[in-house]
C-alpha atoms as a PDB file:
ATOM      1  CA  UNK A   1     205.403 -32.220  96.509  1.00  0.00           C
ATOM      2  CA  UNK A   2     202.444 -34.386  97.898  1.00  0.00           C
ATOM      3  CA  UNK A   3     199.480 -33.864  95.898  1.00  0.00           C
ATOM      4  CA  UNK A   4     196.343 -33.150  97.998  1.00  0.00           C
ATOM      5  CA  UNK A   5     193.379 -35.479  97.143  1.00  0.00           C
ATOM      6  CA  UNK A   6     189.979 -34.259  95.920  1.00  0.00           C
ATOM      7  CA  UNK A   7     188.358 -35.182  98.598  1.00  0.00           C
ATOM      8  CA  UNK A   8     190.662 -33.275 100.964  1.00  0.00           C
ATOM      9  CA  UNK A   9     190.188 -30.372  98.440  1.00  0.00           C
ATOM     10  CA  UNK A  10     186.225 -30.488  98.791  1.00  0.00           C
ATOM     11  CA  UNK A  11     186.532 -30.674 102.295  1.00  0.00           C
ATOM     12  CA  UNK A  12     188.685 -27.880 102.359  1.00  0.00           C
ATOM     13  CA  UNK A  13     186.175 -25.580 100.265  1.00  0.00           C
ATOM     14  CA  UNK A  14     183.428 -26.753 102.317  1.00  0.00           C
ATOM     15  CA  UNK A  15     185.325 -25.241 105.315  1.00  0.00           C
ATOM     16  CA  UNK A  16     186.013 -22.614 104.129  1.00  0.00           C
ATOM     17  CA  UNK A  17     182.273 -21.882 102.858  1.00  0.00           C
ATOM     18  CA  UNK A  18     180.635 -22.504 106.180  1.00  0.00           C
ATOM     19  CA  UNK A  19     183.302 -21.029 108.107  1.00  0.00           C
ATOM     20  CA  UNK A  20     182.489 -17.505 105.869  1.00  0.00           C
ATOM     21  CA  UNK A  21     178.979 -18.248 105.839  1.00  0.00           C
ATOM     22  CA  UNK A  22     178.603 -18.513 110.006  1.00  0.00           C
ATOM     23  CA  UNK A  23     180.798 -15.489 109.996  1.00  0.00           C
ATOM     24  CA  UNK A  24     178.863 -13.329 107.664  1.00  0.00           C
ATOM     25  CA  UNK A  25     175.825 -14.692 109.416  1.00  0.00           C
ATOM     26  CA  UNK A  26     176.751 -13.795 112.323  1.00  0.00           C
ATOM     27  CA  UNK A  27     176.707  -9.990 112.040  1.00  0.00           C
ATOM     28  CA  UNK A  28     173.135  -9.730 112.174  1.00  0.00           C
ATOM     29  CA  UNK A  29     173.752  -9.936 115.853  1.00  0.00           C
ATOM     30  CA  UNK A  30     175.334  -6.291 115.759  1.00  0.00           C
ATOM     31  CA  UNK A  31     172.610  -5.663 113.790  1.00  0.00           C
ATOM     32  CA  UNK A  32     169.670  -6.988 116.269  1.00  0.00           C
ATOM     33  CA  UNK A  33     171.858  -5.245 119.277  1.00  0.00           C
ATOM     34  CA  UNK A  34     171.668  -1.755 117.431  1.00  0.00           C
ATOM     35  CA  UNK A  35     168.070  -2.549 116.647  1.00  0.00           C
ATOM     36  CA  UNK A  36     167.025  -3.639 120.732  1.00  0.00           C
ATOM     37  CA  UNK A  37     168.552  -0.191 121.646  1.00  0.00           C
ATOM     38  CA  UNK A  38     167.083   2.214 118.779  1.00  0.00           C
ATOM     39  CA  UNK A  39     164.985   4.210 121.000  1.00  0.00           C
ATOM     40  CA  UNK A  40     168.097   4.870 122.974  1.00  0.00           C
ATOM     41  CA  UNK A  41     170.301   5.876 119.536  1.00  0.00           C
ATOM     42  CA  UNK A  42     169.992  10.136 120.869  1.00  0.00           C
ATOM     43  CA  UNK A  43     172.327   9.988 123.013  1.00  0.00           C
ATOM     44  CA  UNK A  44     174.842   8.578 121.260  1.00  0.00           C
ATOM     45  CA  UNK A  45     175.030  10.204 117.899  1.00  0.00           C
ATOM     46  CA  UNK A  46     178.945  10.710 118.497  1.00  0.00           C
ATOM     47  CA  UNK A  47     179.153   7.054 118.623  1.00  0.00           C
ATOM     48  CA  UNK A  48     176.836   6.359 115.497  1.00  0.00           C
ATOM     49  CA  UNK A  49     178.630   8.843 113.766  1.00  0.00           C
ATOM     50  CA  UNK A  50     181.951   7.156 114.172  1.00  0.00           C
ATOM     51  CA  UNK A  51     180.781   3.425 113.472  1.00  0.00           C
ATOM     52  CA  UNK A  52     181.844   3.138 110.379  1.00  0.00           C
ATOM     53  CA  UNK A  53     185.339   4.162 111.427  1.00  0.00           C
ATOM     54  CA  UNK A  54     185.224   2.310 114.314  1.00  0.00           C
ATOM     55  CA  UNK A  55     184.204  -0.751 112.345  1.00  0.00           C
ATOM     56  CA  UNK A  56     186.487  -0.122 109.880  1.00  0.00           C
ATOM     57  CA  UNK A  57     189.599   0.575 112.229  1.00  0.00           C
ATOM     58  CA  UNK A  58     189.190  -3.341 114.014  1.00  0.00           C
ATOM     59  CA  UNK A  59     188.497  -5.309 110.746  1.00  0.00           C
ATOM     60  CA  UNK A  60     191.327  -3.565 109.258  1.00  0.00           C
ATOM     61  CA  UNK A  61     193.955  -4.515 112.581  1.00  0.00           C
ATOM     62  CA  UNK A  62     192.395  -7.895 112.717  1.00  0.00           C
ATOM     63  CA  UNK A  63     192.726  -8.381 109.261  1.00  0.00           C
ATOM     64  CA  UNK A  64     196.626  -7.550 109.990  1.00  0.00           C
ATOM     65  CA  UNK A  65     196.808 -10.025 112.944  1.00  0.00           C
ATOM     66  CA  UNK A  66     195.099 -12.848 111.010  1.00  0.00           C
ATOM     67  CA  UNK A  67     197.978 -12.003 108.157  1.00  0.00           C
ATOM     68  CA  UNK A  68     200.820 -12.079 110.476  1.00  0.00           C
ATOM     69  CA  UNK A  69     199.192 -15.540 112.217  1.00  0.00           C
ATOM     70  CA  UNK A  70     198.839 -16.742 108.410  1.00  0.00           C
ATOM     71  CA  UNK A  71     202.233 -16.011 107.307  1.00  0.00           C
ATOM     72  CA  UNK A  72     204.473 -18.597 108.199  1.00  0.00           C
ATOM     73  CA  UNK A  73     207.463 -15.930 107.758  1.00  0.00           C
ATOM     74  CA  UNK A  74     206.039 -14.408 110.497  1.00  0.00           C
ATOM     75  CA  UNK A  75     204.905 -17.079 112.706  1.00  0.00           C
ATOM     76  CA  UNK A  76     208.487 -16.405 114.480  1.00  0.00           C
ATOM     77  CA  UNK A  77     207.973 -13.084 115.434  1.00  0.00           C
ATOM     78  CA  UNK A  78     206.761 -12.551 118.826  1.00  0.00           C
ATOM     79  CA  UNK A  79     202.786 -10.781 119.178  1.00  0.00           C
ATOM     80  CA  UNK A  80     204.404  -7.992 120.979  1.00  0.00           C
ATOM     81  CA  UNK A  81     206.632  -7.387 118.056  1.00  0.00           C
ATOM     82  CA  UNK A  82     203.207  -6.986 116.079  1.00  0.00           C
ATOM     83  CA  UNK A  83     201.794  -4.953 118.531  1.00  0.00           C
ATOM     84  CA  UNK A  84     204.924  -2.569 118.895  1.00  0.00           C
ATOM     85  CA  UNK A  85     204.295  -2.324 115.008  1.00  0.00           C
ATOM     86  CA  UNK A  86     200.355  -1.771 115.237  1.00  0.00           C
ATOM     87  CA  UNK A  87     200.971   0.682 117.858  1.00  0.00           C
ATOM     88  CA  UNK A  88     201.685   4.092 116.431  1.00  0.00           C
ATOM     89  CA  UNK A  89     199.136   3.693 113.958  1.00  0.00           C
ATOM     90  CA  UNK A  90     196.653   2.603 116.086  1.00  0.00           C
ATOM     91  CA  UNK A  91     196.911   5.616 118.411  1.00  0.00           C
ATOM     92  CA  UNK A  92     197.246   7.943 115.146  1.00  0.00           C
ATOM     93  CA  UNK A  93     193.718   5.991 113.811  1.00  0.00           C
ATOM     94  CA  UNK A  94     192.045   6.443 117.335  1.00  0.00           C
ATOM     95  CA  UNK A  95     192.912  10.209 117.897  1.00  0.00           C
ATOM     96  CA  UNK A  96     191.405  10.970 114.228  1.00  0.00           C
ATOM     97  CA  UNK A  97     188.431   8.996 114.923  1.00  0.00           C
ATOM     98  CA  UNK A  98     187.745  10.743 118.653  1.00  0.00           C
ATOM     99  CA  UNK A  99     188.248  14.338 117.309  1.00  0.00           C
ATOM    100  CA  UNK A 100     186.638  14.041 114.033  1.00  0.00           C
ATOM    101  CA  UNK A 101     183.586  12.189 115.698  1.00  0.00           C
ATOM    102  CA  UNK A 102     183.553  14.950 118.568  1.00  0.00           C
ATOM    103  CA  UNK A 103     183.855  17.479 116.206  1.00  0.00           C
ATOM    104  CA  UNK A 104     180.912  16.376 113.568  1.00  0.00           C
ATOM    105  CA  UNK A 105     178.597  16.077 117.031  1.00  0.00           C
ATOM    106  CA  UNK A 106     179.367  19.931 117.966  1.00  0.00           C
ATOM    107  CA  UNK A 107     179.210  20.656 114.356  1.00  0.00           C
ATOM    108  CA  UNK A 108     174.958  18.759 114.140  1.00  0.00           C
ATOM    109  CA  UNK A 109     173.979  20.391 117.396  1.00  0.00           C
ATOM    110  CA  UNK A 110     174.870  18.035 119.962  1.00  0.00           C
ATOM    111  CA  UNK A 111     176.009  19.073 123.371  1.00  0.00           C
ATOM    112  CA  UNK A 112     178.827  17.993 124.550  1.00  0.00           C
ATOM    113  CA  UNK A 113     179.953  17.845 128.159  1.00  0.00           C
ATOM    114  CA  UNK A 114     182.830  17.239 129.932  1.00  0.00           C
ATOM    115  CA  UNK A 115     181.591  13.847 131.209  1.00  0.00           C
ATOM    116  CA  UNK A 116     180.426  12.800 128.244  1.00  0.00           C
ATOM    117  CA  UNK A 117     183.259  13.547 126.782  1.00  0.00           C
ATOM    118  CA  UNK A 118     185.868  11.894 128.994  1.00  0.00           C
ATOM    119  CA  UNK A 119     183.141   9.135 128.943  1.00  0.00           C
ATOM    120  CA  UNK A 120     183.450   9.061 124.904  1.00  0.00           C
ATOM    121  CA  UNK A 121     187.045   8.950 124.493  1.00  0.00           C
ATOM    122  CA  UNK A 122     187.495   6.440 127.520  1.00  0.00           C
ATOM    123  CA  UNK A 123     185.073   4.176 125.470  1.00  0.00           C
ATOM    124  CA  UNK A 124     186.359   4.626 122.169  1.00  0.00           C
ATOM    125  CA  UNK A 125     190.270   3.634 123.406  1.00  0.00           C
ATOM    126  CA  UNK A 126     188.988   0.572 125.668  1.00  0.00           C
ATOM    127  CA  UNK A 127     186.667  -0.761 122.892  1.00  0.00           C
ATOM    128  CA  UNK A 128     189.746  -0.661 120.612  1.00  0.00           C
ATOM    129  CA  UNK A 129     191.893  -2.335 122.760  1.00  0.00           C
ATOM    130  CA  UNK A 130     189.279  -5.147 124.220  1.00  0.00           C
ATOM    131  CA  UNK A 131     188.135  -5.750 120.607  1.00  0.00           C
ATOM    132  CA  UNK A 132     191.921  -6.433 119.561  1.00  0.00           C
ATOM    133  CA  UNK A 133     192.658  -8.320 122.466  1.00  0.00           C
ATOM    134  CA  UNK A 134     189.825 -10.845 121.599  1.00  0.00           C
ATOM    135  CA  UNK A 135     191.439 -10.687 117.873  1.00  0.00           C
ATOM    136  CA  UNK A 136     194.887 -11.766 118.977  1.00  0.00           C
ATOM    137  CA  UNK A 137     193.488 -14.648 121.115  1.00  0.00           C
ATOM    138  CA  UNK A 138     190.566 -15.954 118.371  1.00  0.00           C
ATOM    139  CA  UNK A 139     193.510 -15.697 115.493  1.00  0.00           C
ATOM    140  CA  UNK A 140     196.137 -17.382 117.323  1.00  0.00           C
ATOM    141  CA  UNK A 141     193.527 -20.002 118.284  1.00  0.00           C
ATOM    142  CA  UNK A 142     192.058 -20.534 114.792  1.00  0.00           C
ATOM    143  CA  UNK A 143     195.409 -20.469 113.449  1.00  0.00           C
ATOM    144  CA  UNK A 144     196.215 -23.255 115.255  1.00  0.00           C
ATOM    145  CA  UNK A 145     193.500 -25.303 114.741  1.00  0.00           C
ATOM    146  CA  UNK A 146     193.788 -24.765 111.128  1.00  0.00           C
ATOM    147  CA  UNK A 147     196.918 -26.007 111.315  1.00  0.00           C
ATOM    148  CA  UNK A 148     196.615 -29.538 112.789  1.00  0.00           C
ATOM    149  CA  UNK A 149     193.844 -29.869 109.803  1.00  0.00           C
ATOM    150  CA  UNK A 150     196.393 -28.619 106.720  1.00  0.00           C
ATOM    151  CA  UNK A 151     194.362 -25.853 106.163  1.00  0.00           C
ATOM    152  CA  UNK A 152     195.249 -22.594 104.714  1.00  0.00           C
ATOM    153  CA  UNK A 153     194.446 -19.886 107.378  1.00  0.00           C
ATOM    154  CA  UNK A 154     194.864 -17.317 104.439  1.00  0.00           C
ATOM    155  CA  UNK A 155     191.747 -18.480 103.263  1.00  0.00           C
ATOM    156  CA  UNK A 156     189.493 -18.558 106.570  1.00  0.00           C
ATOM    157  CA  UNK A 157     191.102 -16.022 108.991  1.00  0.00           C
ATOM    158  CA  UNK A 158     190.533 -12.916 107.852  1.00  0.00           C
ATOM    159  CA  UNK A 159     186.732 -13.440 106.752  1.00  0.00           C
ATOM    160  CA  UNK A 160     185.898 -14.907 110.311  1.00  0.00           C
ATOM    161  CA  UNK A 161     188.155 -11.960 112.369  1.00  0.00           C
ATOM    162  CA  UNK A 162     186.967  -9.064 110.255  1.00  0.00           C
ATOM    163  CA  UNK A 163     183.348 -10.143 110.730  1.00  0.00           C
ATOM    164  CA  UNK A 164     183.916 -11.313 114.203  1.00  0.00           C
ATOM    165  CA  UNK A 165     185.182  -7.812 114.641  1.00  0.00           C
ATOM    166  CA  UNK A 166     182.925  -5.875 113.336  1.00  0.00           C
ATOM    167  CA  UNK A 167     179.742  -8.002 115.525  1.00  0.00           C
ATOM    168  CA  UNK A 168     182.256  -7.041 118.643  1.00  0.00           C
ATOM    169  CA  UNK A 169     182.164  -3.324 118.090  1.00  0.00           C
ATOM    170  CA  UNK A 170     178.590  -3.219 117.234  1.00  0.00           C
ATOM    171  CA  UNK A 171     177.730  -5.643 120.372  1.00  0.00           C
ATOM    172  CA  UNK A 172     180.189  -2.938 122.364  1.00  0.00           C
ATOM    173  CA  UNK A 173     178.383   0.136 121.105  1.00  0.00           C
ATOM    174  CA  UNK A 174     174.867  -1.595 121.610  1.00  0.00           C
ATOM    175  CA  UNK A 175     175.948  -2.148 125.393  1.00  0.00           C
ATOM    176  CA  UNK A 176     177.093   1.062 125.821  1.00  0.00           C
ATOM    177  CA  UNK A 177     173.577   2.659 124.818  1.00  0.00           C
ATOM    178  CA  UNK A 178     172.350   0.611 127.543  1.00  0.00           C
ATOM    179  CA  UNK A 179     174.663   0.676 130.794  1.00  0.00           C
ATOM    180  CA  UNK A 180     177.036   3.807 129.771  1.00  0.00           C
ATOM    181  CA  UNK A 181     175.208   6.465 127.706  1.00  0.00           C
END
């Protein structure tokens, strides 16, 4: 077995450090969008009242895609095999998160209409899928460069896609309070 040198090795942690640093850094953008748009927060309690789930719900499937890019096991199997895996759960995670969000707004006073509704779920379900999307192609493409440069992606991909994530969702919900709520 070749023996990496130390200067590969601090290169490697210093990779690794600024890749999680820039990452982590990074999610004060979701945090400036959410601020820009705080007078505008009213009108979409449902959709503050789900963040967390939301947030939690991406991170967690990128965090599975940047496993399955990591693994090289897996490397083999197609993305649509991971996706016909992701699926069920995905729609089981989405349905929980649309009813138990649209039933805490009834439940604090909010009023609920039909278009909002439809509006709502319609949002929740594309923001899901547009926020994966980006997931599959940012994994696949950071898996690749790590690759040419002998890094482990084990140790970079999931930091960067579960942050990355998260900054997409808030960035989505931000934009919604602007041009759809």
């Amino acid at each position: 077995m070749k023996s990496i040198s130390d200067r590969h090795k601090l290169l490697a942690i210093l990779f690794v450090i600024v890749s999680v640093g820039i990452s982590s850094s990074l999610s004060l953008i979701g945090g400036l969008g959410i601020e820009a748009v705080s007078d505008k927060l009213l009108p979409i309690v449902p959709l503050i009242i789900i963040l967390p789930a939301l947030n939690s719900l991406v991170g967690d499937y990128a965090t599975l895609i940047a496993a399955h890019a990591g693994n090289p096991k897996e490397r083999n199997r197609s993305k649509f095999d991971l996706i016909k895996a992701m699926a069920p759960a995905i729609v089981v995670s989405c349905s929980f998160i649309i009813i138990s969000g649209l039933f805490l707004s009834s439940q604090r006073g909010f009023a609920l209409h039909t278009s909002f509704v439809l509006t709502y779920i319609a949002f929740i379900i594309l923001s899901i899928i547009a926020v994966l999307a980006i997931m599959f192609f940012l994994t696949f493409l950071l898996d690749k460069i790590l690759e040419e440069h002998k890094l482990n992606p084990d140790d970079v991909l999931i930091p960067i896609v579960t942050t990355i994530s998260d900054i997409f969702m808030l960035g989505l919900i931000a934009l919604s309070a602007i041009y759809i709520f």
